[in-house]
C-alpha atoms as a PDB file:
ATOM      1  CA  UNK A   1      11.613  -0.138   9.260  1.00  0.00           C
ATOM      2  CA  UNK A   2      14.388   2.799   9.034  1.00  0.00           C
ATOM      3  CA  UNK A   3      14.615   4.916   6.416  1.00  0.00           C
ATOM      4  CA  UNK A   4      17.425   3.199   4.354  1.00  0.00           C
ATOM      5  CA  UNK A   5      18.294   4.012   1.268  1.00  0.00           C
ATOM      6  CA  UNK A   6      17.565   1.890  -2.108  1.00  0.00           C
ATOM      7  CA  UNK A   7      20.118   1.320  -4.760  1.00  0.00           C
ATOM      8  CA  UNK A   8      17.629   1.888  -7.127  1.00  0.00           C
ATOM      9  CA  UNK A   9      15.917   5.540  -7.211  1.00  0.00           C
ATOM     10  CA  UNK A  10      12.345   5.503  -7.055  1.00  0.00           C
ATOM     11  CA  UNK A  11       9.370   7.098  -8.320  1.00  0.00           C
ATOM     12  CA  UNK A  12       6.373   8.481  -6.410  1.00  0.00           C
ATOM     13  CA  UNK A  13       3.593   9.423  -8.971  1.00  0.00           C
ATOM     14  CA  UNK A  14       0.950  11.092  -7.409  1.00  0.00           C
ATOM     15  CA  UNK A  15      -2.339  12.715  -9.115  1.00  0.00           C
ATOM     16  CA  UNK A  16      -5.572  14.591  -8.544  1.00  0.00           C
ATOM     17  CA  UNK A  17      -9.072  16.244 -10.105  1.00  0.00           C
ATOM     18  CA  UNK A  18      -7.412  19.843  -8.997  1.00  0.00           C
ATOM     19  CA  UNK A  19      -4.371  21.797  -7.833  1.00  0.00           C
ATOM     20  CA  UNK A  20      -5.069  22.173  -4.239  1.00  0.00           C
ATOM     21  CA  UNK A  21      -6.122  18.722  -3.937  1.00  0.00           C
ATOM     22  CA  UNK A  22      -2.706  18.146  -5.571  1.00  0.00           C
ATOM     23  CA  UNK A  23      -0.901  19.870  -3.106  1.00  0.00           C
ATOM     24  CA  UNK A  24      -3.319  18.419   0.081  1.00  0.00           C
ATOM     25  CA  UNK A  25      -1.770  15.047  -1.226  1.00  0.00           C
ATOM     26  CA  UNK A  26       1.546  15.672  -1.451  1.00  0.00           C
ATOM     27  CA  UNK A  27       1.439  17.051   2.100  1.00  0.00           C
ATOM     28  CA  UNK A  28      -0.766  13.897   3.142  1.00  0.00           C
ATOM     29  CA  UNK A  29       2.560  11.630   1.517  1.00  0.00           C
ATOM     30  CA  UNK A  30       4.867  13.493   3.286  1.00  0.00           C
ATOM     31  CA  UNK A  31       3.418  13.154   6.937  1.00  0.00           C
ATOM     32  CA  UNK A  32       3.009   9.457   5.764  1.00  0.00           C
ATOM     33  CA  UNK A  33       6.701   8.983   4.738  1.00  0.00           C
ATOM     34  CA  UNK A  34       8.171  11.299   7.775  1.00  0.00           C
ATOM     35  CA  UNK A  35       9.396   9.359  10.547  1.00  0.00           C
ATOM     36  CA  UNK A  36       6.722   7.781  13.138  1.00  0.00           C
ATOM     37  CA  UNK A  37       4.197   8.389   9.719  1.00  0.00           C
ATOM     38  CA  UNK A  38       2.472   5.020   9.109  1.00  0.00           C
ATOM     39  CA  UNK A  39       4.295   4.691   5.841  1.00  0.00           C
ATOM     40  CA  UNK A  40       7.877   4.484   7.584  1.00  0.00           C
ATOM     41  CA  UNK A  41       6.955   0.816   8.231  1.00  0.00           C
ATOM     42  CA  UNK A  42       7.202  -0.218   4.298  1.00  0.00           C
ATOM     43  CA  UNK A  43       9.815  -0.844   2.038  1.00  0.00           C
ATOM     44  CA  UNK A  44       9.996   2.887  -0.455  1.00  0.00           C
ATOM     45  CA  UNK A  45       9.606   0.358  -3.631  1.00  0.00           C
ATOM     46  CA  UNK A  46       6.496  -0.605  -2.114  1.00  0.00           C
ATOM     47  CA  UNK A  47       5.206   2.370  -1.436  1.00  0.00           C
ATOM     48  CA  UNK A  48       5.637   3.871  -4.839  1.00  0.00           C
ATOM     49  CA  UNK A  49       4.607   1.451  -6.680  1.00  0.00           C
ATOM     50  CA  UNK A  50       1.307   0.689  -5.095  1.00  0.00           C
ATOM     51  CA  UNK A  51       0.728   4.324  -5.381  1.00  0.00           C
ATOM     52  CA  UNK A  52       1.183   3.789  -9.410  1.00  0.00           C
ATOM     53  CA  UNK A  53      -0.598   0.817  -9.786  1.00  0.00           C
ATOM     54  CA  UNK A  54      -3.410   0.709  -7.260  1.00  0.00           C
ATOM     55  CA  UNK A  55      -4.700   4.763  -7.870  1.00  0.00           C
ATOM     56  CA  UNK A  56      -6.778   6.556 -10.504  1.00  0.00           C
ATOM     57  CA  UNK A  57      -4.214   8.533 -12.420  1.00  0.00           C
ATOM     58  CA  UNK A  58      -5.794  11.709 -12.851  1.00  0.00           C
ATOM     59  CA  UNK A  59      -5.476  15.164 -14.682  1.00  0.00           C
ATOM     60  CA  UNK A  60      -3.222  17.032 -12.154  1.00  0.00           C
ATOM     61  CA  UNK A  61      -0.481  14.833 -11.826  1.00  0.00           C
ATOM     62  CA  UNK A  62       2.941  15.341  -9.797  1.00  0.00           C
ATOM     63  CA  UNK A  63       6.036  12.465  -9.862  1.00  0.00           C
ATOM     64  CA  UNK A  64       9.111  12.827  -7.424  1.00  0.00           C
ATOM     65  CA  UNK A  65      12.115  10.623  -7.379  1.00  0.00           C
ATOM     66  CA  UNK A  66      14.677   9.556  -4.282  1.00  0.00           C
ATOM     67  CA  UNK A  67      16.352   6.267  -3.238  1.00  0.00           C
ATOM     68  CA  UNK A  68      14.919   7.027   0.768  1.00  0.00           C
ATOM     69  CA  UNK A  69      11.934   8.477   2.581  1.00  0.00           C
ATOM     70  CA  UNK A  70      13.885  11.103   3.410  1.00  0.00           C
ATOM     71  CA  UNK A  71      14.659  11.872  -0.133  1.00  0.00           C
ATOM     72  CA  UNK A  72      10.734  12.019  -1.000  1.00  0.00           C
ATOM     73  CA  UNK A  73       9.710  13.629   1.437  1.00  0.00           C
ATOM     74  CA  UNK A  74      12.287  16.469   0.669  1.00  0.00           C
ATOM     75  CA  UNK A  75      11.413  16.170  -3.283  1.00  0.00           C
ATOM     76  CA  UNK A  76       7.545  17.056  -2.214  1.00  0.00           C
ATOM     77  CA  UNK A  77       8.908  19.850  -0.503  1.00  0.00           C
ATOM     78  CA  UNK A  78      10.625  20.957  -3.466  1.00  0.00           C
ATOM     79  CA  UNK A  79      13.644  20.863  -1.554  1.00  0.00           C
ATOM     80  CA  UNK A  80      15.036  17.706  -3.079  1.00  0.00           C
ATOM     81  CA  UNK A  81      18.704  17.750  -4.609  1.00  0.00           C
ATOM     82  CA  UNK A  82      19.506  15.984  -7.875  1.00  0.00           C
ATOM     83  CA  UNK A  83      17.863  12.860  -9.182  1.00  0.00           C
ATOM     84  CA  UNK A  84      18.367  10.014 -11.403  1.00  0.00           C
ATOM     85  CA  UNK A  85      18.699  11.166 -15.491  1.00  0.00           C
ATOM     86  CA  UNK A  86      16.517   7.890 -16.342  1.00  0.00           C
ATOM     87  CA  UNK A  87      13.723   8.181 -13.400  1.00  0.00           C
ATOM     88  CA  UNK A  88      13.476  12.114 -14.044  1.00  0.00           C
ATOM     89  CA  UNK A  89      13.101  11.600 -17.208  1.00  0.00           C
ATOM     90  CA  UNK A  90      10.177   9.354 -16.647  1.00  0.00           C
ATOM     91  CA  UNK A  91       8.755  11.968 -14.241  1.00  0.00           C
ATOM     92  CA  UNK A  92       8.639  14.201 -16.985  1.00  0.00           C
ATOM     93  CA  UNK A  93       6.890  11.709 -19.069  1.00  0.00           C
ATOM     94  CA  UNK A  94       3.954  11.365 -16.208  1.00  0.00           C
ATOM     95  CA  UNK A  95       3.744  15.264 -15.523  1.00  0.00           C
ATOM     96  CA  UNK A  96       3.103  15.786 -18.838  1.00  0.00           C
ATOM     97  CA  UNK A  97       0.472  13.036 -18.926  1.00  0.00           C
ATOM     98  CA  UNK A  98       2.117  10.047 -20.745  1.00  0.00           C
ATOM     99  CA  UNK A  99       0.919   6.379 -20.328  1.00  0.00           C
ATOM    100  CA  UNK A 100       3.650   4.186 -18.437  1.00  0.00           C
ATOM    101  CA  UNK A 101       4.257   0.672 -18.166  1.00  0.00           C
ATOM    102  CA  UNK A 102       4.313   0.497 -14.564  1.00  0.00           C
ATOM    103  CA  UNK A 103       5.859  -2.737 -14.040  1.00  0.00           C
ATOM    104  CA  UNK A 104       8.459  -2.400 -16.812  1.00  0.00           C
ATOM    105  CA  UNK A 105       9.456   1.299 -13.958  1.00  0.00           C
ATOM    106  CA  UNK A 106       9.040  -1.294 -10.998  1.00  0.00           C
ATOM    107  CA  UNK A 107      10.462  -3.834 -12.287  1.00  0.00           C
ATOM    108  CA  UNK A 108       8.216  -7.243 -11.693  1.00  0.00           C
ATOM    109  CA  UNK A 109       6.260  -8.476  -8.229  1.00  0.00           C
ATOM    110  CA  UNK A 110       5.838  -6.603  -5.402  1.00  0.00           C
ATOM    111  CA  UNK A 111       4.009  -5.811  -2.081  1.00  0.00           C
ATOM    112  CA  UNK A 112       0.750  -3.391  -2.808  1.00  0.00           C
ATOM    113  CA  UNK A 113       0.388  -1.637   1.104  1.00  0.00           C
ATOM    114  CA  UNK A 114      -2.212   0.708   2.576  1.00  0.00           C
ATOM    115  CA  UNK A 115      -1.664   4.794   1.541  1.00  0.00           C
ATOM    116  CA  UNK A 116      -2.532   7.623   2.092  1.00  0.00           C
ATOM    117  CA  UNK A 117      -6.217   8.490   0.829  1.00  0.00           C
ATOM    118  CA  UNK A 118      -7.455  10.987  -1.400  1.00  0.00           C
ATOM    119  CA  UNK A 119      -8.548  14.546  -0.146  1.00  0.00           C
ATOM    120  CA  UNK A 120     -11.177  15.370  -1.677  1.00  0.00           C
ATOM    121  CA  UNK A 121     -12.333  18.806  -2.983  1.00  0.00           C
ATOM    122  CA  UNK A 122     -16.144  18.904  -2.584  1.00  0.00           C
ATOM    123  CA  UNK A 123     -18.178  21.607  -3.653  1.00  0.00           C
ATOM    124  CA  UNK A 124     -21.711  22.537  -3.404  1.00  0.00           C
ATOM    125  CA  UNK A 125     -24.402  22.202  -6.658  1.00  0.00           C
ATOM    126  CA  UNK A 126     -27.782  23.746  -5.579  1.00  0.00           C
ATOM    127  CA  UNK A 127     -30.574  22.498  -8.252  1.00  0.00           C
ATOM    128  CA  UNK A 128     -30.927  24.767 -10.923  1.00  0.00           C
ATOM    129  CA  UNK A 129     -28.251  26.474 -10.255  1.00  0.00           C
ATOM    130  CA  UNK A 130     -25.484  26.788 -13.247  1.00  0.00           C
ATOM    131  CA  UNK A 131     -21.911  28.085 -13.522  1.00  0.00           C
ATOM    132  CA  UNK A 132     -20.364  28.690 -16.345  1.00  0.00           C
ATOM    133  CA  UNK A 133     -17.075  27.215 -15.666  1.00  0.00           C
ATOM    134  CA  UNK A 134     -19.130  23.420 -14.688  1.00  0.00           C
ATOM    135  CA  UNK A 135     -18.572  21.144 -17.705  1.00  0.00           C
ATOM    136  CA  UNK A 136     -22.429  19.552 -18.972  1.00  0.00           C
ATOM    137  CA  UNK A 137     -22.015  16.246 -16.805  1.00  0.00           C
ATOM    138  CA  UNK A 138     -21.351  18.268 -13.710  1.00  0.00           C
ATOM    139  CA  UNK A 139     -24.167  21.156 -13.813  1.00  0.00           C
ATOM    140  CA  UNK A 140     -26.890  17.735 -14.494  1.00  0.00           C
ATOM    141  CA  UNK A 141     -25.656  16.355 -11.883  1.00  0.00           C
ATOM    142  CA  UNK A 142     -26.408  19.068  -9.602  1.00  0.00           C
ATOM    143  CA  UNK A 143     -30.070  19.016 -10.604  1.00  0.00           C
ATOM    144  CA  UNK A 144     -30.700  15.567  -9.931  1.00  0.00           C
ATOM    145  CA  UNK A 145     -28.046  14.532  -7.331  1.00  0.00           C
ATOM    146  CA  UNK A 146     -29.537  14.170  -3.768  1.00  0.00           C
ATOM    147  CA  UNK A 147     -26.234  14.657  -2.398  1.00  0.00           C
ATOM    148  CA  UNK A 148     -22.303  16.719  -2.900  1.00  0.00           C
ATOM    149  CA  UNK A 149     -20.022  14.851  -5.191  1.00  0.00           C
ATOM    150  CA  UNK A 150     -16.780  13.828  -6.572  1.00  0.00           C
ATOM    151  CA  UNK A 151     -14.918  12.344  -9.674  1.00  0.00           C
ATOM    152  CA  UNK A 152     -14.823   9.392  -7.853  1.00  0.00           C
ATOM    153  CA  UNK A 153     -18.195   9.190  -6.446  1.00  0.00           C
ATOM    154  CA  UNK A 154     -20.691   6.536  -8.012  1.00  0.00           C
ATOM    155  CA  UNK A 155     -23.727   7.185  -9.481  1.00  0.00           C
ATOM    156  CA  UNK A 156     -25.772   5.260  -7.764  1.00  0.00           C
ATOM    157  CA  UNK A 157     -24.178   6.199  -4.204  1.00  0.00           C
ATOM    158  CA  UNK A 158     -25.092   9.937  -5.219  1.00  0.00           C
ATOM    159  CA  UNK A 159     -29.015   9.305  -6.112  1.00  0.00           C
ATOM    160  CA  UNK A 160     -28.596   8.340  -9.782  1.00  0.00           C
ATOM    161  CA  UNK A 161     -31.401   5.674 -10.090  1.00  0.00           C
ATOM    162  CA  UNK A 162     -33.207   4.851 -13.093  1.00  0.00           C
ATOM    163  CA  UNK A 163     -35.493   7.725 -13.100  1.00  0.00           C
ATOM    164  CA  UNK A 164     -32.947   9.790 -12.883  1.00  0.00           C
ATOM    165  CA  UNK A 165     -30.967   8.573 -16.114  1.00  0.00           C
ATOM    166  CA  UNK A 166     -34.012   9.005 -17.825  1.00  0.00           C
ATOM    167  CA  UNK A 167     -34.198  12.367 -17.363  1.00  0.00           C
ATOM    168  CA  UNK A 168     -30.245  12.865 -17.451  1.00  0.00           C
ATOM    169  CA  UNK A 169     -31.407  11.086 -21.130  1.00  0.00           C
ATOM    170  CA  UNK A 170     -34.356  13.900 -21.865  1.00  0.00           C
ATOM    171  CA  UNK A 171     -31.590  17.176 -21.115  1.00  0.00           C
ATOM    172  CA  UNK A 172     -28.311  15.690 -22.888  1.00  0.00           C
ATOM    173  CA  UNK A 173     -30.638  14.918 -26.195  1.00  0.00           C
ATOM    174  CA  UNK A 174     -32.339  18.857 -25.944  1.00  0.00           C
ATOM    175  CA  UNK A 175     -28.510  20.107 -25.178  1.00  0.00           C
ATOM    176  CA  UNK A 176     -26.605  18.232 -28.507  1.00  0.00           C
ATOM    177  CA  UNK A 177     -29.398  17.960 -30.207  1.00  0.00           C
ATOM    178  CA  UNK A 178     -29.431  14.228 -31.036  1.00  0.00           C
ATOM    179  CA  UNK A 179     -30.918  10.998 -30.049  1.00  0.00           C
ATOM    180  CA  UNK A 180     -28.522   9.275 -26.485  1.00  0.00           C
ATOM    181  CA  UNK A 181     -28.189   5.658 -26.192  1.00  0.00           C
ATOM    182  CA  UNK A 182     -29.341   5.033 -22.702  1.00  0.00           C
ATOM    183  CA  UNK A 183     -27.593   1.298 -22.483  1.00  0.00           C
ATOM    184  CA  UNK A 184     -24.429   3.502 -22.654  1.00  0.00           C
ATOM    185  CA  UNK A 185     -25.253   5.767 -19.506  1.00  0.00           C
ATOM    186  CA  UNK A 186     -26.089   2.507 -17.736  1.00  0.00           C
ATOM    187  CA  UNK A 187     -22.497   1.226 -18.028  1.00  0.00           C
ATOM    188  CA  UNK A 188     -21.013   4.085 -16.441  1.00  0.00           C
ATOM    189  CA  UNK A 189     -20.519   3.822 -13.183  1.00  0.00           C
ATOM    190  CA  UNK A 190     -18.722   6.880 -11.811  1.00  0.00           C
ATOM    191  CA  UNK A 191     -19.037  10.542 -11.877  1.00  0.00           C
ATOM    192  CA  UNK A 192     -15.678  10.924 -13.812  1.00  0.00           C
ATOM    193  CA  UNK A 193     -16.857   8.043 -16.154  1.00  0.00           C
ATOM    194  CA  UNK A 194     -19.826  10.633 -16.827  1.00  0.00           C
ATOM    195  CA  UNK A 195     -17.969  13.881 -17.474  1.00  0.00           C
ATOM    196  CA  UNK A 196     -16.161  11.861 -20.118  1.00  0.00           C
ATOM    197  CA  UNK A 197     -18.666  10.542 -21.924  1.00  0.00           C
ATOM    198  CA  UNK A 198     -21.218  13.958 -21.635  1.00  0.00           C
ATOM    199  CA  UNK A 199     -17.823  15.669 -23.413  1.00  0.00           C
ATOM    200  CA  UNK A 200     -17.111  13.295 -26.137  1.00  0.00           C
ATOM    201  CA  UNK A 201     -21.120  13.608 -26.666  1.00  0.00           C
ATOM    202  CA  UNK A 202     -20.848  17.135 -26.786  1.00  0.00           C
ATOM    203  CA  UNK A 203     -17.429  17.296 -29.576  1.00  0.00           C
ATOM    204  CA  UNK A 204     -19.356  14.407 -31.297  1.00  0.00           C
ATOM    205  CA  UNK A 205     -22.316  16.874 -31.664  1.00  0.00           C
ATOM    206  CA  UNK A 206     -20.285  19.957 -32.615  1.00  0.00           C
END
């Protein structure tokens, strides 16, 4: 497919856990949507809004808008010219973290096609070791994990069995203070899902 343009500007919301793996994914959409990139064969509706609809939307977020490949590709860059009042406007919205009706922006059905994947940040937890900028979820984690880990990763896929959320149990009720329900740790299912709940624990507990 070339690289025509769409009568309707679109919008290309993209997200991540951090910054730089922010920036690694808008660089990983741009060599997608660049010429001979494997996103050049799909329609630019397509592409965006499988990206908003089939992806996590997470805390570092970024949203471009053109009516080409070309277009997004240059608005990744920061090089892109003037967009759409109504689209900015609900790039704004997503920047600053607001909840969109996605197919209300894309406007019904659709194709969902394959994307670019998610570069992730990993980072080394020894056990025992703390720092004092890990949230609760993350420095337990690296006591009892057999393996490096991610938002996305799952618990069981990182060594989380049931012996394990025992003890993850035994430390959250010594840190807060109060008793945990362990049927609640057993419905969550990623790492993210755990640094959520560990923090509303924590506020709960305050």
């Amino acid at each position: 497919m070339t690289d025509e343009r769409t009568d309707v500007p679109q919008l290309l919301a993209l997200s991540a856990e951090t910054p730089d793996a922010l920036a690694a994914l808008a660089r990983a959409y741009a060599a997608y949507l660049a010429p001979g990139g494997p996103g050049a064969a799909f329609a630019l509706r397509d592409i965006c809004r499988s990206a908003a609809m089939r992806r996590q939307h997470l805390k570092h977020r970024l949203a471009v808008v053109g009516r080409s490949h070309a277009e997004l590709i240059d608005a990744l860059s920061g090089t892109g010219g003037p967009a759409d009042p109504a689209m900015t406007e609900i790039a704004y919205r997503y920047h600053a973290g607001g909840a969109l009706d996605w197919d209300e922006v894309f406007g019904g059905e659709g194709a969902f096609v394959p994307l670019p994947t998610y570069p992730w940040q990993t980072k080394r937890y020894w056990p025992g070791e703390q720092h004092d900028e890990d949230d609760l979820a993350t420095w337990i984690l690296g006591r009892h994990s057999r393996t490096d880990f991610h938002a996305d990763s799952t618990l069981a896929d990182i060594g989380i069995d049931s012996l394990a959320k025992l003890q993850l149990i035994i430390e959250l009720e010594k840190r807060i203070g109060r008793e945990v329900d362990l049927a609640a740790l057993d419905r969550l299912r990623t790492v993210g899902d755990l640094r959520r709940w560990t923090s509303e624990l924590e506020v709960a507990a305050r």
